[in-house]
N, C-alpha and C. Protein backbone atom coordinates (compact mmCIF):
# COMPACT_ATOMS: atom_id res chain seq x y z
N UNK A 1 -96.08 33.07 140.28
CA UNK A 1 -95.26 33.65 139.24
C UNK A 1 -94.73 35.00 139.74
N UNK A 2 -93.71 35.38 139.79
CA UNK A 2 -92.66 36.19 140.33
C UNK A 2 -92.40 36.87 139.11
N UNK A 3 -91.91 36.85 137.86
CA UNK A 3 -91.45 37.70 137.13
C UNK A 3 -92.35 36.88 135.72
N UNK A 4 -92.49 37.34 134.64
CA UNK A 4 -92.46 37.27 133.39
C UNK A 4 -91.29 37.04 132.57
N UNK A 5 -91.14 35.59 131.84
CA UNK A 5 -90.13 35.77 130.77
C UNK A 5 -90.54 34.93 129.81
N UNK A 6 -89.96 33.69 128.76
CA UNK A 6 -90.05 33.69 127.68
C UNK A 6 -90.90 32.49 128.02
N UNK A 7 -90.43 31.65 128.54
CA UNK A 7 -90.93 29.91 129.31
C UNK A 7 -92.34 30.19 129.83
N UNK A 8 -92.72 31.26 130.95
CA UNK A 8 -93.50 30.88 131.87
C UNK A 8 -94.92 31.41 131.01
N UNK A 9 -94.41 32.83 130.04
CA UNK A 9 -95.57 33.33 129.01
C UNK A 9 -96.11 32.11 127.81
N UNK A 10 -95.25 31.42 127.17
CA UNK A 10 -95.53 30.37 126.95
C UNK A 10 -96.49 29.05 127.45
N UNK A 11 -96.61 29.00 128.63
CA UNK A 11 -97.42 28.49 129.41
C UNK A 11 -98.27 29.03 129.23
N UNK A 12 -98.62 30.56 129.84
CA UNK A 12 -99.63 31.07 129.95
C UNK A 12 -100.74 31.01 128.56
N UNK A 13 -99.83 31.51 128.18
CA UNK A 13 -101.01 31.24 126.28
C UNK A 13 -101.15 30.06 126.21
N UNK A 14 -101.21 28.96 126.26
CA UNK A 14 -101.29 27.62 126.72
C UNK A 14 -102.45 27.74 127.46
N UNK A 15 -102.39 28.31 128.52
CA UNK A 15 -104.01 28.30 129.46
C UNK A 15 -104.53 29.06 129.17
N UNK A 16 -104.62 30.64 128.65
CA UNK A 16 -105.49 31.36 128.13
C UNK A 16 -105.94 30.39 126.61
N UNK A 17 -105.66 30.13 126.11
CA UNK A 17 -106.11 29.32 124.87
C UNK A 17 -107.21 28.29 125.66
N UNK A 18 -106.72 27.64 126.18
CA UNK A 18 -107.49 26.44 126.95
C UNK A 18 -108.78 26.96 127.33
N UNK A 19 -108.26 28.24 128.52
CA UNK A 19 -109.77 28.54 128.80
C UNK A 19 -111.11 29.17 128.03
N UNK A 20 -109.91 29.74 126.86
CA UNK A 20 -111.24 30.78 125.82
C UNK A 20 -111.76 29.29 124.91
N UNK A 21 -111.61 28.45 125.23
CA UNK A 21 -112.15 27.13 124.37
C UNK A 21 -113.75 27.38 124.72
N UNK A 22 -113.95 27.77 125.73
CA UNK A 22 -115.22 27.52 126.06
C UNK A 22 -116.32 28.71 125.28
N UNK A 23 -115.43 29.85 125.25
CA UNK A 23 -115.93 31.43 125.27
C UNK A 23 -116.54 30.93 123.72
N UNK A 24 -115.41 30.41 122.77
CA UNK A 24 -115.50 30.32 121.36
C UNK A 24 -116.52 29.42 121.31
N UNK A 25 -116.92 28.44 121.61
CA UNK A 25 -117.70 27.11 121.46
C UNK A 25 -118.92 27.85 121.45
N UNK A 26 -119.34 28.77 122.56
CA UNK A 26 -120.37 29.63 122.85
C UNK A 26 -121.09 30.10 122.00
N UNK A 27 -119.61 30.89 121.30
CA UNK A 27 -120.40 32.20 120.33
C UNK A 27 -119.96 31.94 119.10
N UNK A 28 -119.48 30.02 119.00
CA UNK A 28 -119.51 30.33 117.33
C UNK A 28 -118.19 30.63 116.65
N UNK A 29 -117.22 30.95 117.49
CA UNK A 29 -116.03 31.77 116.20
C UNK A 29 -114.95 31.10 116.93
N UNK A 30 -113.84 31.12 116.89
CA UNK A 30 -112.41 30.72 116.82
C UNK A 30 -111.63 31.73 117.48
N UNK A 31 -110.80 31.65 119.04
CA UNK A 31 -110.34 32.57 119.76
C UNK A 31 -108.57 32.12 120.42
N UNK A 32 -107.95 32.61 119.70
CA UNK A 32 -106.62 32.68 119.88
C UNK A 32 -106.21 33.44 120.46
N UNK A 33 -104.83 33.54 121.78
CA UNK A 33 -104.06 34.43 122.24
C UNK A 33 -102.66 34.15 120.82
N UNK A 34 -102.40 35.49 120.49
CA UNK A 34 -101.47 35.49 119.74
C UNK A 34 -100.25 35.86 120.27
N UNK A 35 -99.11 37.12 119.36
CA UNK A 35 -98.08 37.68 120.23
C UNK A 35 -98.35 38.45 120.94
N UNK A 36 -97.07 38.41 122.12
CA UNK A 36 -97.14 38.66 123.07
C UNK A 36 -95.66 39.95 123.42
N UNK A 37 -96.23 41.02 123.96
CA UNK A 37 -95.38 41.75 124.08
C UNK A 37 -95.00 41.81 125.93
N UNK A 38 -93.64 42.02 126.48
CA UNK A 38 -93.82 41.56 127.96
C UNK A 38 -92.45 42.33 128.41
N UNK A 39 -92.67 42.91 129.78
CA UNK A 39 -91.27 43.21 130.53
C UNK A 39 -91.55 42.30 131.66
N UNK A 40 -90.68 42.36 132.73
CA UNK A 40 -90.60 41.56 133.94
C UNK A 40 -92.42 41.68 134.79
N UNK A 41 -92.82 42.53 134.64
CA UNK A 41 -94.06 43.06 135.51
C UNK A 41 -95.24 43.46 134.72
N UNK A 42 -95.06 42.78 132.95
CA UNK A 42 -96.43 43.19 132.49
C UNK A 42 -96.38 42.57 131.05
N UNK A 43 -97.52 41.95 130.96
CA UNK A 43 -97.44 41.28 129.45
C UNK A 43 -98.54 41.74 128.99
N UNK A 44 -98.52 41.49 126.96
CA UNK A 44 -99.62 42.18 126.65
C UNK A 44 -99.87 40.50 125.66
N UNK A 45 -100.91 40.61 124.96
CA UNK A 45 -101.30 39.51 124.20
C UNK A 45 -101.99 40.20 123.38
N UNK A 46 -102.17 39.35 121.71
CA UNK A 46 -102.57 39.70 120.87
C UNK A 46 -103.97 39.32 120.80
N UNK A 47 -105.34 39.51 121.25
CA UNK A 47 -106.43 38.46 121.16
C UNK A 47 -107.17 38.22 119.49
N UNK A 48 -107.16 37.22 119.53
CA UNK A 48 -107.45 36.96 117.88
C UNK A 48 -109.00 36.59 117.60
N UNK A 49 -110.29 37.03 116.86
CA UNK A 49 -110.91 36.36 116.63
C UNK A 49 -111.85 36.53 115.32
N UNK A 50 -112.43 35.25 115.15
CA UNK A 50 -112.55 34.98 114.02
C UNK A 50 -114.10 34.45 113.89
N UNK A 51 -114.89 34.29 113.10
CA UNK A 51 -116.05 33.89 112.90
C UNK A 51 -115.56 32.25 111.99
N UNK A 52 -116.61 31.30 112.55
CA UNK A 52 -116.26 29.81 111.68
C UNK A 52 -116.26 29.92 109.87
N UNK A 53 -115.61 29.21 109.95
CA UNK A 53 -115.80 29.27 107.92
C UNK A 53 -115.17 30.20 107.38
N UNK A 54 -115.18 31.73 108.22
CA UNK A 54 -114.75 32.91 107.48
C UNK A 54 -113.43 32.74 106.73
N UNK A 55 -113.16 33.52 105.89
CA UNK A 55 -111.50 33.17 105.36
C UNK A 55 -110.64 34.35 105.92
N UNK A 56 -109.34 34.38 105.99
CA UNK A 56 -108.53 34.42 106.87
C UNK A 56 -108.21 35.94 106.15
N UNK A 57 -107.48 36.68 106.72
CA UNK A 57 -106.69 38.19 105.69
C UNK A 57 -105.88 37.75 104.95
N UNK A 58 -104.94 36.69 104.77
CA UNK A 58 -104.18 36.14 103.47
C UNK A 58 -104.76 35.33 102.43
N UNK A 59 -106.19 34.89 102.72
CA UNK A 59 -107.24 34.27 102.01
C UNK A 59 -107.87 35.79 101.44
N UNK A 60 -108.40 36.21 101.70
CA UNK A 60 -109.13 37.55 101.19
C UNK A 60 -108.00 38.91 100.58
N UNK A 61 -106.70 38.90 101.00
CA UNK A 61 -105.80 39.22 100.30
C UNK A 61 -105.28 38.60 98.66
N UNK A 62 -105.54 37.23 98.61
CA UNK A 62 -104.99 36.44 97.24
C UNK A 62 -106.41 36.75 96.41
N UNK A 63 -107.84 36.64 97.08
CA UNK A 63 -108.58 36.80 96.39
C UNK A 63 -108.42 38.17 95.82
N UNK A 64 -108.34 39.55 96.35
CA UNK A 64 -108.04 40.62 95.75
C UNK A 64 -106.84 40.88 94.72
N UNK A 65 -106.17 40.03 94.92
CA UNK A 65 -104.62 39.69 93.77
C UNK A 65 -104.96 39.57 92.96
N UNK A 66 -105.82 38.07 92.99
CA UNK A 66 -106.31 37.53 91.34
C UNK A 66 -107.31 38.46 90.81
N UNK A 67 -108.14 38.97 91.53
CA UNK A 67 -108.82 39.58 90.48
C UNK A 67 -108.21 40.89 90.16
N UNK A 68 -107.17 41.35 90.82
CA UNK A 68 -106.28 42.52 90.00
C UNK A 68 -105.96 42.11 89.15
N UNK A 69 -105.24 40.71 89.18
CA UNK A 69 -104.30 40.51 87.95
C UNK A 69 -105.35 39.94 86.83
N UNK A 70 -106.77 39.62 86.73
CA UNK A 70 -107.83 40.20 86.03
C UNK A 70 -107.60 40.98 85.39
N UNK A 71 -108.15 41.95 85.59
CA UNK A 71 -108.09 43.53 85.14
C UNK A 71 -106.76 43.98 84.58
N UNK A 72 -105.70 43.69 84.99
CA UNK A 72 -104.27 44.20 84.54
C UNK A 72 -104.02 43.92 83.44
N UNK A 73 -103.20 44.92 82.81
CA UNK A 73 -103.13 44.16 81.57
C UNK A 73 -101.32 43.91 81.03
N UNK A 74 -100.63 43.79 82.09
CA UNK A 74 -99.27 43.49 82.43
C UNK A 74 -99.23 42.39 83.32
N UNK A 75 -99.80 41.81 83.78
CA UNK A 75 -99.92 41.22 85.60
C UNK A 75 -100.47 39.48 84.68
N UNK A 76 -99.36 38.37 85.05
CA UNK A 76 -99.77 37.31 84.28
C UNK A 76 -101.17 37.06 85.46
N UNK A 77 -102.46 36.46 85.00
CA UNK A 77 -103.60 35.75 85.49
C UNK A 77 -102.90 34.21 86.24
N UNK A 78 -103.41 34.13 87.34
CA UNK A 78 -103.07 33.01 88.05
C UNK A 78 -104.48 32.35 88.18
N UNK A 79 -104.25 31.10 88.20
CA UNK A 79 -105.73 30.28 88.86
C UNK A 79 -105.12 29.52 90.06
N UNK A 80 -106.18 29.70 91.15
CA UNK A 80 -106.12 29.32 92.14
C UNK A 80 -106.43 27.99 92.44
N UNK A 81 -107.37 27.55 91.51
CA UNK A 81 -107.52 25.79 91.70
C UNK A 81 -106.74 25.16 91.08
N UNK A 82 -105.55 25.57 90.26
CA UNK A 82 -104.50 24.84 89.66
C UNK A 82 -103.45 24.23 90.96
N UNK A 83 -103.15 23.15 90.52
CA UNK A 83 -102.03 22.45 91.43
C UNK A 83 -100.63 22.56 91.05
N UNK A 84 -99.79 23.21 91.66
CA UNK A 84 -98.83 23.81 90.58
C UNK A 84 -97.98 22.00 91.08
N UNK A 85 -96.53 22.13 90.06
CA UNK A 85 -95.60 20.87 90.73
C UNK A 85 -93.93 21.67 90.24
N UNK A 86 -93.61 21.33 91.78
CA UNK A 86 -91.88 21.98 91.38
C UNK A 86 -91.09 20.50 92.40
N UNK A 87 -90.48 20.17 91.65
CA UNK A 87 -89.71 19.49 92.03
C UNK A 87 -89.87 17.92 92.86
N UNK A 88 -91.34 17.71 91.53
CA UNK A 88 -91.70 16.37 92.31
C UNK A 88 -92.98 16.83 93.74
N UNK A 89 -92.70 17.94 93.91
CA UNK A 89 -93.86 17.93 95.11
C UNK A 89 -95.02 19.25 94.60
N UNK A 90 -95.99 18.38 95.21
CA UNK A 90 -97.44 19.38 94.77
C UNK A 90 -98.01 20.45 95.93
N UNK A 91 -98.33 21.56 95.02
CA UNK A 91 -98.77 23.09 95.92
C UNK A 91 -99.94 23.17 95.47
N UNK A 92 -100.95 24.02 96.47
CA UNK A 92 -101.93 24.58 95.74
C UNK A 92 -101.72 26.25 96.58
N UNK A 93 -102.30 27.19 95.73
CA UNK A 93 -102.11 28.47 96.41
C UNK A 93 -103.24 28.73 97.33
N UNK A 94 -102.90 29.45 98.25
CA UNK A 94 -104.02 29.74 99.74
C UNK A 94 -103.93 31.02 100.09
N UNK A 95 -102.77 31.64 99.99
CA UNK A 95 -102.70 33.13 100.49
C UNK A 95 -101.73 33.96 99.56
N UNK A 96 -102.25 35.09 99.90
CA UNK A 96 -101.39 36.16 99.42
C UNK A 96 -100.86 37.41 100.80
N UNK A 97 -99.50 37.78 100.90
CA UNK A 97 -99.61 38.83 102.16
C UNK A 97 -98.89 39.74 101.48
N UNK A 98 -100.08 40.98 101.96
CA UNK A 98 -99.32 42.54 100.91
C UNK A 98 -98.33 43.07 101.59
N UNK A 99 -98.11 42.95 102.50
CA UNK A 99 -96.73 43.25 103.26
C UNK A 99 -95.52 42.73 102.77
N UNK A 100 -95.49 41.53 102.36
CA UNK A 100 -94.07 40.98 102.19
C UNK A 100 -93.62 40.92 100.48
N UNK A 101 -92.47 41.87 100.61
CA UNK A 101 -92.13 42.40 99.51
C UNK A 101 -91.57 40.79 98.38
N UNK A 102 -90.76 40.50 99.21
CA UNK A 102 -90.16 39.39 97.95
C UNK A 102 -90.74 37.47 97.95
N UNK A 103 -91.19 37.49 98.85
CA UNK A 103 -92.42 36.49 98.59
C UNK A 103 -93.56 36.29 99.30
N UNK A 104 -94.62 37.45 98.68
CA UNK A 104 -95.70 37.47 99.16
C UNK A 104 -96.67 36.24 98.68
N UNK A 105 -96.50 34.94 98.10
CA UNK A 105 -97.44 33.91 97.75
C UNK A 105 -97.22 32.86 98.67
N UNK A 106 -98.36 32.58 99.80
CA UNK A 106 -98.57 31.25 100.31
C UNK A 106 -98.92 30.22 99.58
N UNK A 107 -98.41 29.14 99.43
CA UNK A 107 -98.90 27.84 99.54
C UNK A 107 -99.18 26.57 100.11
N UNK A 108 -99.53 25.79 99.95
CA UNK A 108 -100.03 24.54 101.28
C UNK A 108 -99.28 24.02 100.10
N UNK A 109 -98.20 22.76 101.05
CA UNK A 109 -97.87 21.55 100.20
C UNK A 109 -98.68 20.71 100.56
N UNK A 110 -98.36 19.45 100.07
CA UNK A 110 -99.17 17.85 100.49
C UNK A 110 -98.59 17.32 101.69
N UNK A 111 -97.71 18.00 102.30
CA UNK A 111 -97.07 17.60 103.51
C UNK A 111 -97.96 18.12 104.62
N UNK A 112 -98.85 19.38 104.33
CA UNK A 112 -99.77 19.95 104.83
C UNK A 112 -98.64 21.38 105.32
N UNK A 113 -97.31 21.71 105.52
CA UNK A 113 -96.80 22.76 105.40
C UNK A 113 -96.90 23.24 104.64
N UNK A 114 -96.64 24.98 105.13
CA UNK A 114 -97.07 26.23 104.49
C UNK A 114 -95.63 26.63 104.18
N UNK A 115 -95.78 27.17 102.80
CA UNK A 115 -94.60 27.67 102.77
C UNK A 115 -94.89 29.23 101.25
N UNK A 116 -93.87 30.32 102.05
CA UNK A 116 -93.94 31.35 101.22
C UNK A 116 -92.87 30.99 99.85
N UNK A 117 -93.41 32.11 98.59
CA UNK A 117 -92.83 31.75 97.30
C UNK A 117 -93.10 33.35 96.70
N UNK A 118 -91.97 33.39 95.77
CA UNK A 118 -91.66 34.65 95.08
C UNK A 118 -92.99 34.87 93.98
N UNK A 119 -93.07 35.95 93.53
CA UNK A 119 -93.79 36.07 92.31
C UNK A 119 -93.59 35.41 91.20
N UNK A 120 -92.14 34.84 90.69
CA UNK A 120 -91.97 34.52 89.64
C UNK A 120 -92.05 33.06 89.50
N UNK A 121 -92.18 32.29 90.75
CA UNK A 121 -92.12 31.33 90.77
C UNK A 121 -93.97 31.06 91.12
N UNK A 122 -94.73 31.50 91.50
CA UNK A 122 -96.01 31.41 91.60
C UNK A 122 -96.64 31.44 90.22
N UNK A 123 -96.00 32.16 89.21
CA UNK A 123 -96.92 32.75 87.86
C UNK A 123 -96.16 31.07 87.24
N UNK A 124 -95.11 30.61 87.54
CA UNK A 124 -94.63 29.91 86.70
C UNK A 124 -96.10 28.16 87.18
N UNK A 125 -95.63 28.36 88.42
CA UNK A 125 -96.52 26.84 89.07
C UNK A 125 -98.08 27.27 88.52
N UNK A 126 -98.87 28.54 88.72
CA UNK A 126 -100.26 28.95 88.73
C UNK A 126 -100.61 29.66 87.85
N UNK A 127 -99.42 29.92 87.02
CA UNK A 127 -99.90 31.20 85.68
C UNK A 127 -100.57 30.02 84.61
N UNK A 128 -102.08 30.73 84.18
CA UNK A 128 -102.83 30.32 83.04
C UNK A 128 -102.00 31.40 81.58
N UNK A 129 -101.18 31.55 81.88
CA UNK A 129 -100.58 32.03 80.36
C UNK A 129 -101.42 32.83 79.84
N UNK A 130 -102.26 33.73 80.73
CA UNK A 130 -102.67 34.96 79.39
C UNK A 130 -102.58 36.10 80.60
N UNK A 131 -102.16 37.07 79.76
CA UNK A 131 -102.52 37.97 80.59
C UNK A 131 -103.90 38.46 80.78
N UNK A 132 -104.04 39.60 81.92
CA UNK A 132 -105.21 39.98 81.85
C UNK A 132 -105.52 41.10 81.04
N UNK A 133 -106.95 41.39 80.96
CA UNK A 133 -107.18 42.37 80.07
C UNK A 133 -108.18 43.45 80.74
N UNK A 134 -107.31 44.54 80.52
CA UNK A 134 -107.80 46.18 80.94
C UNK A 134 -109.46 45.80 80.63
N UNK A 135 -110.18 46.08 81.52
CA UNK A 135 -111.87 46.33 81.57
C UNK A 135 -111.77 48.21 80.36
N UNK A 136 -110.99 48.71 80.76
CA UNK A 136 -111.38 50.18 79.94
C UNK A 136 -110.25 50.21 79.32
N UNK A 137 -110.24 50.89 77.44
CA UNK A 137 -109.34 51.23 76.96
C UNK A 137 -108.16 52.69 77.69
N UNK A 138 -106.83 52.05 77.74
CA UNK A 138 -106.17 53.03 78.58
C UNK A 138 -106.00 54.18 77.10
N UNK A 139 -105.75 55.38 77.35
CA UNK A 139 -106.00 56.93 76.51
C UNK A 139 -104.38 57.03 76.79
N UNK A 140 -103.80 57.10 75.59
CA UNK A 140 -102.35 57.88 75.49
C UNK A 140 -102.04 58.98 75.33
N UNK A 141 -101.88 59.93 76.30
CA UNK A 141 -101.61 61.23 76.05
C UNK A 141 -100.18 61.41 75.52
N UNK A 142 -99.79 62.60 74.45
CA UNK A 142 -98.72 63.11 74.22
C UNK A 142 -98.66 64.53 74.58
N UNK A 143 -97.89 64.80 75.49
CA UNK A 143 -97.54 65.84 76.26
C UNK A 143 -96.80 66.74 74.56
N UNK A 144 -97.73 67.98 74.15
CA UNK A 144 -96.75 68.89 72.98
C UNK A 144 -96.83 68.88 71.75
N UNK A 145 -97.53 67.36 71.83
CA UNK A 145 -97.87 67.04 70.20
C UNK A 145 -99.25 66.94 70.01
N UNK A 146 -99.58 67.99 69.01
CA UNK A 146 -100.93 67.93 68.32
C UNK A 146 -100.99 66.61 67.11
């Protein structure tokens, strides 16, 4: 290999994957080369790892959602074991990512693709129709008025 570009790095994560098969089997957890940053004379890789079973940061992200939208008392309650249906095809929800502003809700179809979805369309497929309710009464201050 003479230079680095888009083809030959491709490969490479291809055999770094291959070979950490063994590393992971070892110790138990799940070991991915991810992205990859690269000029002609130097690449970098993302190394990924994971413990078996564990749930993922968009799994442990949705769990922190729902139970906000718990507590909220504006924020419709979603259930996660509901099967939502839009258009003839069935979702169930799997992730949430706090980064992405206009559709932060994963779902798995029955096709087994993943596909992202807006807020308004998640509360509609997964909303249990109540909102949540404040754990503490919120205190209204009036700024002047006795």
């Amino acid at each position: 290999m003479k230079t680095f570009d888009k083809t030959t790095l491709k490969v490479l994560r291809e055999d770094i994957n291959k070979a950490l098969e063994q590393v992971a089997q070892t110790h138990g957890i799940t070991i991915h080369a991810g992205n990859c940053s690269y000029d002609s004379e130097l690449c970098t890789f993302k190394l990924g790892c994971q413990i078996e079973g564990a749930l993922s940061q968009t799994e442990k992200d949705l769990e922190d959602e729902l139970a906000y939208r718990l507590t909220s008392s504006f924020k419709l309650s979603l259930d996660r074991s509901k099967v939502g249906k839009l258009e003839g095809r069935e979702y169930t929800l799997i992730g949430y990512k706090t980064r992405a502003r206009k559709r932060p809700f994963v779902v798995l179809g029955k096709n087994g693709k993943q596909y992202v979805i807006d807020e308004r369309t998640a509360e509609k497929l997964f909303g249990d129709n109540t909102l949540g309710v404040a754990q503490e009464p919120i205190e209204v201050s009036t700024f002047g008025v006795k």
